[in-house]
PDB file of N, CA and C in Angstrom:
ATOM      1  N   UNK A   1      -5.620   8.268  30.447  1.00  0.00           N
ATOM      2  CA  UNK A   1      -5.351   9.478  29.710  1.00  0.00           C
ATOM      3  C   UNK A   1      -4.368   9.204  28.569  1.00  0.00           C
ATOM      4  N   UNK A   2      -3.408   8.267  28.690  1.00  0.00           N
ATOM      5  CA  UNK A   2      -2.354   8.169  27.925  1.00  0.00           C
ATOM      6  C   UNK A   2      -3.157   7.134  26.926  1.00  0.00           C
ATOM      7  N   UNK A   3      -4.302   7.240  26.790  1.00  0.00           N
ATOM      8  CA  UNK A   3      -4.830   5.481  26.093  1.00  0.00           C
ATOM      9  C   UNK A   3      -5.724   6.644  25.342  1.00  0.00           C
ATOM     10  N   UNK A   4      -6.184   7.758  25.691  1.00  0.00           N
ATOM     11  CA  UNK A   4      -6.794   8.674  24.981  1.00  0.00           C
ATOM     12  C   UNK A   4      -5.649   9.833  24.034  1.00  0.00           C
ATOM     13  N   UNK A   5      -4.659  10.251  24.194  1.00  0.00           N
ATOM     14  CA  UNK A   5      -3.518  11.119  23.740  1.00  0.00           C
ATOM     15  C   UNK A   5      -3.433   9.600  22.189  1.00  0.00           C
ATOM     16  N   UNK A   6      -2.646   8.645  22.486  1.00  0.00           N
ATOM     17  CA  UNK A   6      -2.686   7.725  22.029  1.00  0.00           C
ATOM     18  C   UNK A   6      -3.734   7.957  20.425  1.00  0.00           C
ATOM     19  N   UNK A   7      -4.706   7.648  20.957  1.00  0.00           N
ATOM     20  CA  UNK A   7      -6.033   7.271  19.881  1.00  0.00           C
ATOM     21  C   UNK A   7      -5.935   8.236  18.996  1.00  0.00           C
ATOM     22  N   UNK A   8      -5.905   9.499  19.566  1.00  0.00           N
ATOM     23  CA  UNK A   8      -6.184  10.819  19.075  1.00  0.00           C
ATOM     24  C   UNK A   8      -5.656  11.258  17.841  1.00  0.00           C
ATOM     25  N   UNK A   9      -4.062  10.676  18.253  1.00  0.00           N
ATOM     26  CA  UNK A   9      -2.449  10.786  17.395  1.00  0.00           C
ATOM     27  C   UNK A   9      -3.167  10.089  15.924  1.00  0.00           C
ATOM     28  N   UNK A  10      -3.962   9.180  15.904  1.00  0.00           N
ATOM     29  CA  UNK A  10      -4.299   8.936  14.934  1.00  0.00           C
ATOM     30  C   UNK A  10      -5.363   8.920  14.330  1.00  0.00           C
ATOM     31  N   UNK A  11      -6.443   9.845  14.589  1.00  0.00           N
ATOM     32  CA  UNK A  11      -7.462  10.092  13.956  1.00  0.00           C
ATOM     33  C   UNK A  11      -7.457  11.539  13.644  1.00  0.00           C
ATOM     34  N   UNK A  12      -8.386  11.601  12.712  1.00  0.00           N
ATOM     35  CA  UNK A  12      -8.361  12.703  11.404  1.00  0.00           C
ATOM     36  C   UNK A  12      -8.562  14.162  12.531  1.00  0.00           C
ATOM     37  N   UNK A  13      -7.616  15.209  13.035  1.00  0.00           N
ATOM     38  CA  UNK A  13      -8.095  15.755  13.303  1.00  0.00           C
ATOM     39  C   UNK A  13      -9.192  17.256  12.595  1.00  0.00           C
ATOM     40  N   UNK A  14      -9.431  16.844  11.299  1.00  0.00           N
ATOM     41  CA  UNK A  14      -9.697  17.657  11.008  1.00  0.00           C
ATOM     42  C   UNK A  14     -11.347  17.802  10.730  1.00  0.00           C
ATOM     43  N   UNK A  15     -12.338  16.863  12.123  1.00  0.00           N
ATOM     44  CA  UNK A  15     -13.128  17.448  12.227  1.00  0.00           C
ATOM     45  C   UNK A  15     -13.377  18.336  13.092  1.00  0.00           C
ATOM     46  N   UNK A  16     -12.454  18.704  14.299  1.00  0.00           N
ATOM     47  CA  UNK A  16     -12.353  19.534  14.984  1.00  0.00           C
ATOM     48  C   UNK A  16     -12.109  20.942  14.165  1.00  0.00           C
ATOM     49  N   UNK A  17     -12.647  21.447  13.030  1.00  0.00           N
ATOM     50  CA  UNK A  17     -12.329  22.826  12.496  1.00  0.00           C
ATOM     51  C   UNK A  17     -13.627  24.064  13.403  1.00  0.00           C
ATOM     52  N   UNK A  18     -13.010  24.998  13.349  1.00  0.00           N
ATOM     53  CA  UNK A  18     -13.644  26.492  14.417  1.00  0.00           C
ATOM     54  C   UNK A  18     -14.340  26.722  13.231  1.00  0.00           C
ATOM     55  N   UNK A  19     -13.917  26.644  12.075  1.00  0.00           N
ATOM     56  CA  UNK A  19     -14.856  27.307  11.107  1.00  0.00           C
ATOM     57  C   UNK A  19     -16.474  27.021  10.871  1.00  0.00           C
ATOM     58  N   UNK A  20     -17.215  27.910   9.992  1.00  0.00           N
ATOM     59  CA  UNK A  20     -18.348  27.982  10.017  1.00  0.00           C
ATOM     60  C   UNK A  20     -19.056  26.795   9.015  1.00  0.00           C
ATOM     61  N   UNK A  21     -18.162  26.296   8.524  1.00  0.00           N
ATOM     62  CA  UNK A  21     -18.171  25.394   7.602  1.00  0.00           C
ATOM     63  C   UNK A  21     -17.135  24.794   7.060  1.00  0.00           C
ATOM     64  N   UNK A  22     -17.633  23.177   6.530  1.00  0.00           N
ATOM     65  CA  UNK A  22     -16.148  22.011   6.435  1.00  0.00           C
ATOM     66  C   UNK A  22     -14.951  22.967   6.135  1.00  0.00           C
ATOM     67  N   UNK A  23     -14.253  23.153   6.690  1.00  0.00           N
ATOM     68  CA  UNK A  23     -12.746  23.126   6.222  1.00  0.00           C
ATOM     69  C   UNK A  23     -12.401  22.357   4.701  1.00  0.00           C
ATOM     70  N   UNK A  24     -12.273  21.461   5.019  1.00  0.00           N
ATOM     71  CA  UNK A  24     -11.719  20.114   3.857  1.00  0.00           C
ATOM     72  C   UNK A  24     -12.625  19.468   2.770  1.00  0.00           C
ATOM     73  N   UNK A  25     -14.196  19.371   3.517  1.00  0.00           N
ATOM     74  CA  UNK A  25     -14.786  18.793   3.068  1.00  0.00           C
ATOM     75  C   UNK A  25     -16.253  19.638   2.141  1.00  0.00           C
ATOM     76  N   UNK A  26     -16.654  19.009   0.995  1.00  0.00           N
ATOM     77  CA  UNK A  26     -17.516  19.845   0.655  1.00  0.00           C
ATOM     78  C   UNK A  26     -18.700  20.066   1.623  1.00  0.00           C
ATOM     79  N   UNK A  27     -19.456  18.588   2.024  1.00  0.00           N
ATOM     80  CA  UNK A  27     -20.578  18.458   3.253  1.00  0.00           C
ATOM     81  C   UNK A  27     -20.423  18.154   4.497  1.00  0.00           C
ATOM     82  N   UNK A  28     -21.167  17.866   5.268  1.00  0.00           N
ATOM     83  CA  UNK A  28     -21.340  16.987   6.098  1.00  0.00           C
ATOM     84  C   UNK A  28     -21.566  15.608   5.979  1.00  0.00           C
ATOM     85  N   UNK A  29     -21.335  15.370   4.945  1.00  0.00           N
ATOM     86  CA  UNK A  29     -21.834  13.585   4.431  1.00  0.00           C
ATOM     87  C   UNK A  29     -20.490  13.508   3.936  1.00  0.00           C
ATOM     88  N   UNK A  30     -19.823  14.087   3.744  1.00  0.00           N
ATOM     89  CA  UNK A  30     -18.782  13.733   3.501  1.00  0.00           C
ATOM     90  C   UNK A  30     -17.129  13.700   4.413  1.00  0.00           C
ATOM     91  N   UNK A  31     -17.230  14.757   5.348  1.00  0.00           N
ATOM     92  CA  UNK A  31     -17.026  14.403   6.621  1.00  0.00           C
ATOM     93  C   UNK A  31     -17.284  13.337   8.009  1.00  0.00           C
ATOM     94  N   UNK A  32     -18.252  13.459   7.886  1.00  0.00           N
ATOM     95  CA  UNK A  32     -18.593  12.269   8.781  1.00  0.00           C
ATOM     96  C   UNK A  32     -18.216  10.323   7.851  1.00  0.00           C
ATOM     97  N   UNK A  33     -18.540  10.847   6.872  1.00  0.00           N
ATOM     98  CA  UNK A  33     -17.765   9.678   6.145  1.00  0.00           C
ATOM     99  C   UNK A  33     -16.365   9.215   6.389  1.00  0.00           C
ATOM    100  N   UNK A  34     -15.423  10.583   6.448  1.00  0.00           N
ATOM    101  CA  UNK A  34     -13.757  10.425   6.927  1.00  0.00           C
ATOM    102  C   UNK A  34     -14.470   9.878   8.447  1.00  0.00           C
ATOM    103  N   UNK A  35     -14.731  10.335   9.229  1.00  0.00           N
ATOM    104  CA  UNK A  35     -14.637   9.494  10.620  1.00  0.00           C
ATOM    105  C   UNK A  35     -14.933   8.531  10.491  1.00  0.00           C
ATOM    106  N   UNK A  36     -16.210   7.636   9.684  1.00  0.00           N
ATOM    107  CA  UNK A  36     -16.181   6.400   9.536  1.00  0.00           C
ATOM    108  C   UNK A  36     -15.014   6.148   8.962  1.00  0.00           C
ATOM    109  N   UNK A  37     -14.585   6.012   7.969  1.00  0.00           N
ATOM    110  CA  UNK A  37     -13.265   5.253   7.236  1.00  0.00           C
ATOM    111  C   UNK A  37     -12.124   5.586   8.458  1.00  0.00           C
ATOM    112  N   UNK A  38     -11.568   6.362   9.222  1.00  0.00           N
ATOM    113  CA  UNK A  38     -10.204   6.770   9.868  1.00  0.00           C
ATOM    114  C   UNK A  38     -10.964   5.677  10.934  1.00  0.00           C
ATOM    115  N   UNK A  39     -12.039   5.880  11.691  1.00  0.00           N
ATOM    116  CA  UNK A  39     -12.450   4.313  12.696  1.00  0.00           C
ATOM    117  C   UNK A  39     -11.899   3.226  12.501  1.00  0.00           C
ATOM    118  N   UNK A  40     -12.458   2.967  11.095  1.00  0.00           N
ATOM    119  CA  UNK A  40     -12.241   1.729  10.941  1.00  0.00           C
ATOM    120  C   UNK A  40     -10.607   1.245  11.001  1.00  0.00           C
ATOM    121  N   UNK A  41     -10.112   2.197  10.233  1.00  0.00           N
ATOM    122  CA  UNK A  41      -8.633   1.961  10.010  1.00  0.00           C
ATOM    123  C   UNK A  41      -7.963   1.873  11.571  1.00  0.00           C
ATOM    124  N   UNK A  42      -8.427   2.649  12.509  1.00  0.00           N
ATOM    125  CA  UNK A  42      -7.391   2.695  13.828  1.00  0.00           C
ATOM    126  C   UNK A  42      -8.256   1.631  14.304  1.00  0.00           C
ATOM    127  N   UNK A  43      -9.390   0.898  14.203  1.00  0.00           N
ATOM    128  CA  UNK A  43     -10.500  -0.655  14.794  1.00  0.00           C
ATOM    129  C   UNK A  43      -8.875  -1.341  14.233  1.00  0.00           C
ATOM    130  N   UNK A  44      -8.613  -1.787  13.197  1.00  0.00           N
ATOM    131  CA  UNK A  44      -7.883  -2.063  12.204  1.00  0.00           C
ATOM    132  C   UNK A  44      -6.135  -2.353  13.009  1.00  0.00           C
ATOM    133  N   UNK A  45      -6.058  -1.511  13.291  1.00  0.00           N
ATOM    134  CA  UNK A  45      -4.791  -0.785  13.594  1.00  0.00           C
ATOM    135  C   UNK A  45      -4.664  -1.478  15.110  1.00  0.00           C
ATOM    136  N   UNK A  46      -5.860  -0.958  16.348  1.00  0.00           N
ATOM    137  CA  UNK A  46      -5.795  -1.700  17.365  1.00  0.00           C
ATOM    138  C   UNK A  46      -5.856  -3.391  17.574  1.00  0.00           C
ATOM    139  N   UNK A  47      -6.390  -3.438  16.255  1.00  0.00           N
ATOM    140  CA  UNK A  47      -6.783  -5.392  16.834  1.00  0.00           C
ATOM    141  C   UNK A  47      -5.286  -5.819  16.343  1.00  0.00           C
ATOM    142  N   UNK A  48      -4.674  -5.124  15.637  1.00  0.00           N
ATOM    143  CA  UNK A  48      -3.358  -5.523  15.138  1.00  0.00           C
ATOM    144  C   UNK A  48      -2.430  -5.507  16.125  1.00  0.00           C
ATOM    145  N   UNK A  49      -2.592  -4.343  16.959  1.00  0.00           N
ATOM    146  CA  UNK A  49      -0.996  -3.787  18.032  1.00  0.00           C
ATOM    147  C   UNK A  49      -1.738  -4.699  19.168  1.00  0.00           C
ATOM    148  N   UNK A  50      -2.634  -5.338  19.853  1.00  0.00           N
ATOM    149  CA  UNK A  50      -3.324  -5.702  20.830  1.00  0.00           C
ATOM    150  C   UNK A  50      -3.621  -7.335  20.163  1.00  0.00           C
ATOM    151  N   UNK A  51      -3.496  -7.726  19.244  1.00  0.00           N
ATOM    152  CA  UNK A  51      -3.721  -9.275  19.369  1.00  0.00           C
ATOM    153  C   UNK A  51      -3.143 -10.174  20.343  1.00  0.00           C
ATOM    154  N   UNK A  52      -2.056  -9.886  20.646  1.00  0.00           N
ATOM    155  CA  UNK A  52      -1.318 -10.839  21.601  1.00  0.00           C
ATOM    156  C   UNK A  52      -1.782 -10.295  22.742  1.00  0.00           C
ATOM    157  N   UNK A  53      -2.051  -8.966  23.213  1.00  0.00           N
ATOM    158  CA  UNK A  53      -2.356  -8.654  24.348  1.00  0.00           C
ATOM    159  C   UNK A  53      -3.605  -9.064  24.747  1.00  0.00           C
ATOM    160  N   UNK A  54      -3.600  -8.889  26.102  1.00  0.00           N
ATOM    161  CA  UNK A  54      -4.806  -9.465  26.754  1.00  0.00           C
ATOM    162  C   UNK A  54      -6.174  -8.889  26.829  1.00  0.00           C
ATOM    163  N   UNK A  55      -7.216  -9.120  26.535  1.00  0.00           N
ATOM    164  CA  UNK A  55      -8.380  -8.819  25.588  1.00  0.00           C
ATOM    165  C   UNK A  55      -8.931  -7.588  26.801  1.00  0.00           C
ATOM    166  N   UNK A  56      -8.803  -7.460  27.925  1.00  0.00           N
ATOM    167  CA  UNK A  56      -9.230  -6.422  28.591  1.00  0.00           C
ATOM    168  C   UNK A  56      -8.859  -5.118  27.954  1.00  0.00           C
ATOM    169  N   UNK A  57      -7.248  -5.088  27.990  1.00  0.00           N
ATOM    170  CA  UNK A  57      -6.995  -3.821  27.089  1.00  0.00           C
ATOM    171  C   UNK A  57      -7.171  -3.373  25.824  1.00  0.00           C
ATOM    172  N   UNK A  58      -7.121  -4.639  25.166  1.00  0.00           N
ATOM    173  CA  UNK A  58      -7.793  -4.452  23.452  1.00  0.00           C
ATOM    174  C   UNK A  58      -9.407  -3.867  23.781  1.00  0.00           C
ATOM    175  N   UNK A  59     -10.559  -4.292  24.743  1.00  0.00           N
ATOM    176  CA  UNK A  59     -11.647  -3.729  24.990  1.00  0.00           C
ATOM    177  C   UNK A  59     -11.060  -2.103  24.889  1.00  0.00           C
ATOM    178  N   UNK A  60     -10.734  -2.206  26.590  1.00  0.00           N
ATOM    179  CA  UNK A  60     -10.457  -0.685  26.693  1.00  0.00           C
ATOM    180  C   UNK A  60     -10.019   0.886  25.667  1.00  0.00           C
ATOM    181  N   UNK A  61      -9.832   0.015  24.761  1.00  0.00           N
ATOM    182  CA  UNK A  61      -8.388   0.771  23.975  1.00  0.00           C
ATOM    183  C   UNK A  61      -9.950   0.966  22.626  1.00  0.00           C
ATOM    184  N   UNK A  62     -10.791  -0.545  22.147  1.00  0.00           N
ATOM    185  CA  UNK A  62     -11.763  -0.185  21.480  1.00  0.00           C
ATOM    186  C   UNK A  62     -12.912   0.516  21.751  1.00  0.00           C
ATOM    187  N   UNK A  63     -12.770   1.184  22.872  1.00  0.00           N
ATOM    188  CA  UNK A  63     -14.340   1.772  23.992  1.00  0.00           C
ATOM    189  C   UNK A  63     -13.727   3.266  23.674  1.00  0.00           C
ATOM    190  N   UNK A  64     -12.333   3.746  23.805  1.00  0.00           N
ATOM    191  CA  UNK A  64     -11.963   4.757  23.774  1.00  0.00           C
ATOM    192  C   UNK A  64     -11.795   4.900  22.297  1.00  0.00           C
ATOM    193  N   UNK A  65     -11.720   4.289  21.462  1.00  0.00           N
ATOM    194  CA  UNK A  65     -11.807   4.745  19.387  1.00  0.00           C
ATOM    195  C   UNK A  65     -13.286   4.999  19.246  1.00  0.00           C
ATOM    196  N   UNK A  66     -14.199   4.375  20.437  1.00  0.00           N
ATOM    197  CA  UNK A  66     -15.914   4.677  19.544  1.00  0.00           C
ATOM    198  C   UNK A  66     -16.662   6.293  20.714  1.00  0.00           C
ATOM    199  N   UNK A  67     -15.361   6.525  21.535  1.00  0.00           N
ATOM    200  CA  UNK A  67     -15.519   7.765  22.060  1.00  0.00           C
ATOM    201  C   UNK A  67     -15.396   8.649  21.296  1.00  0.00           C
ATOM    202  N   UNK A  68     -13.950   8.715  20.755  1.00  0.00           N
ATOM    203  CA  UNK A  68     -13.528   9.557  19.931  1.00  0.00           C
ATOM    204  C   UNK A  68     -14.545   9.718  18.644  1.00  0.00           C
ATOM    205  N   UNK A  69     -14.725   8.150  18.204  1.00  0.00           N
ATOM    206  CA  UNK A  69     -15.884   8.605  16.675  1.00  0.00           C
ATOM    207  C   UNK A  69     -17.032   9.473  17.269  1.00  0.00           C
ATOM    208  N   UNK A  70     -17.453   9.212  18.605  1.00  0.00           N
ATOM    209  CA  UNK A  70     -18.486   9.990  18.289  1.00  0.00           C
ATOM    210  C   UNK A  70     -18.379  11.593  18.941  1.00  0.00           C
ATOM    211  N   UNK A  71     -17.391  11.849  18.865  1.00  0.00           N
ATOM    212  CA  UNK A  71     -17.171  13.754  19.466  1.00  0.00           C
ATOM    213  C   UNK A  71     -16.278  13.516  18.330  1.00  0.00           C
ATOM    214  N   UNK A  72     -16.457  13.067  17.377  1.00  0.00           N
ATOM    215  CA  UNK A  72     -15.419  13.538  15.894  1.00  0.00           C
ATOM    216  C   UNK A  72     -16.804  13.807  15.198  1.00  0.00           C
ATOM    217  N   UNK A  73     -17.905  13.092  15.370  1.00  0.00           N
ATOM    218  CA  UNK A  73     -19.002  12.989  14.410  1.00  0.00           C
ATOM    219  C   UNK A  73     -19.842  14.231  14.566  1.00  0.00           C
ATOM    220  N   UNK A  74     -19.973  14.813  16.089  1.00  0.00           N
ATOM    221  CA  UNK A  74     -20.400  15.665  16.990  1.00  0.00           C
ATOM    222  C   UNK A  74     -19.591  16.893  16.170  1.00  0.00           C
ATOM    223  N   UNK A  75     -18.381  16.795  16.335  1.00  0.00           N
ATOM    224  CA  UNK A  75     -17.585  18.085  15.668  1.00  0.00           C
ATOM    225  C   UNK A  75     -18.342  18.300  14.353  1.00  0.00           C
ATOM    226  N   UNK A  76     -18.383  17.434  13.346  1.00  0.00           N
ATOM    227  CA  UNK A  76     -18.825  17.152  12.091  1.00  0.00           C
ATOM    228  C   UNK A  76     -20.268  18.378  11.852  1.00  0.00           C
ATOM    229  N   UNK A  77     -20.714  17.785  12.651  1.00  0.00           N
ATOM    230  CA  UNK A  77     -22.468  17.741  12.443  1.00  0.00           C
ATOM    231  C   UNK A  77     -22.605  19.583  13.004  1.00  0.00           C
ATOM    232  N   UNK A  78     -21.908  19.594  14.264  1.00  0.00           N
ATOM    233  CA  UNK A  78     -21.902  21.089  14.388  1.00  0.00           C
ATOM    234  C   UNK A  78     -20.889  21.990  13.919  1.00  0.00           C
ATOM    235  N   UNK A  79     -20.142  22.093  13.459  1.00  0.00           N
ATOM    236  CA  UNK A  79     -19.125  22.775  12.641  1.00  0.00           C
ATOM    237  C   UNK A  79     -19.366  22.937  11.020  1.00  0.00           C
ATOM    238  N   UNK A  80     -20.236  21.993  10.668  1.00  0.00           N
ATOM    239  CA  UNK A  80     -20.437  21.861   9.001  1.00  0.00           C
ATOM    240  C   UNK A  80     -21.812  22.394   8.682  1.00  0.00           C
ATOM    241  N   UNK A  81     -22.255  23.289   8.086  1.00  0.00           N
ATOM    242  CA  UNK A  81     -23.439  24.162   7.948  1.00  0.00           C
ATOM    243  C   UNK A  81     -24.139  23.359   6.787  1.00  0.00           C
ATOM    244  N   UNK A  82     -23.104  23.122   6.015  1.00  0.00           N
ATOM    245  CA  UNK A  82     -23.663  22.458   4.751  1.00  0.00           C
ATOM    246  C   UNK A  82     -23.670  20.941   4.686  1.00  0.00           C
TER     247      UNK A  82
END
C-alpha cells in the first residue's frame, strides 16, 4: 500500500477530473499523452531511487507505475468526451 500512496505522489493527478470533459486538456489525445510522458518520467525516477536496490523491488515498484498508467489512461478515456 505504501509502494502505491508513493507512486501516486507523483503522477499527474489530473486525469482523475469528475468533469464531463478534460479539465486541462483540450482532447483526449492529449491527455493520455500527459500519462505517457509523467510514466516515463517516474520509469525514470524509479530506476534512479532503486539502482542500488535489489531488482525485486525495482520490479515491484515498476508493476505498480504501469498500474497506475493504466487507471490514469482509463480516467482519460472516460472522463474526456472530446
Amino acid at each position: 500500500m505504501r509502494t502505491l500512496i508513493f507512486l501516486i505522489s507523483f503522477m499527474s493527478m489530473q486525469a482523475f477530473a469528475l468533469a464531463p470533459e478534460c479539465p486541462i486538456y483540450a482532447n483526449k489525445y492529449d491527455c493520455i499523452r500527459s500519462v505517457d510522458y509523467n510514466f516515463e518520467q517516474l520509469l525514470d525516477l524509479i530506476k534512479e531511487q532503486y539502482e542500488k536496490e535489489n531488482q525485486v523491488k525495482k520490479n515491484e515498484m515498476i508493476e505498480a507505475a504501469k498500474d497506475i498508467k493504466h487507471y490514469e489512461k482509463l480516467a482519460c478515456l472516460k472522463t474526456c468526451l472530446n
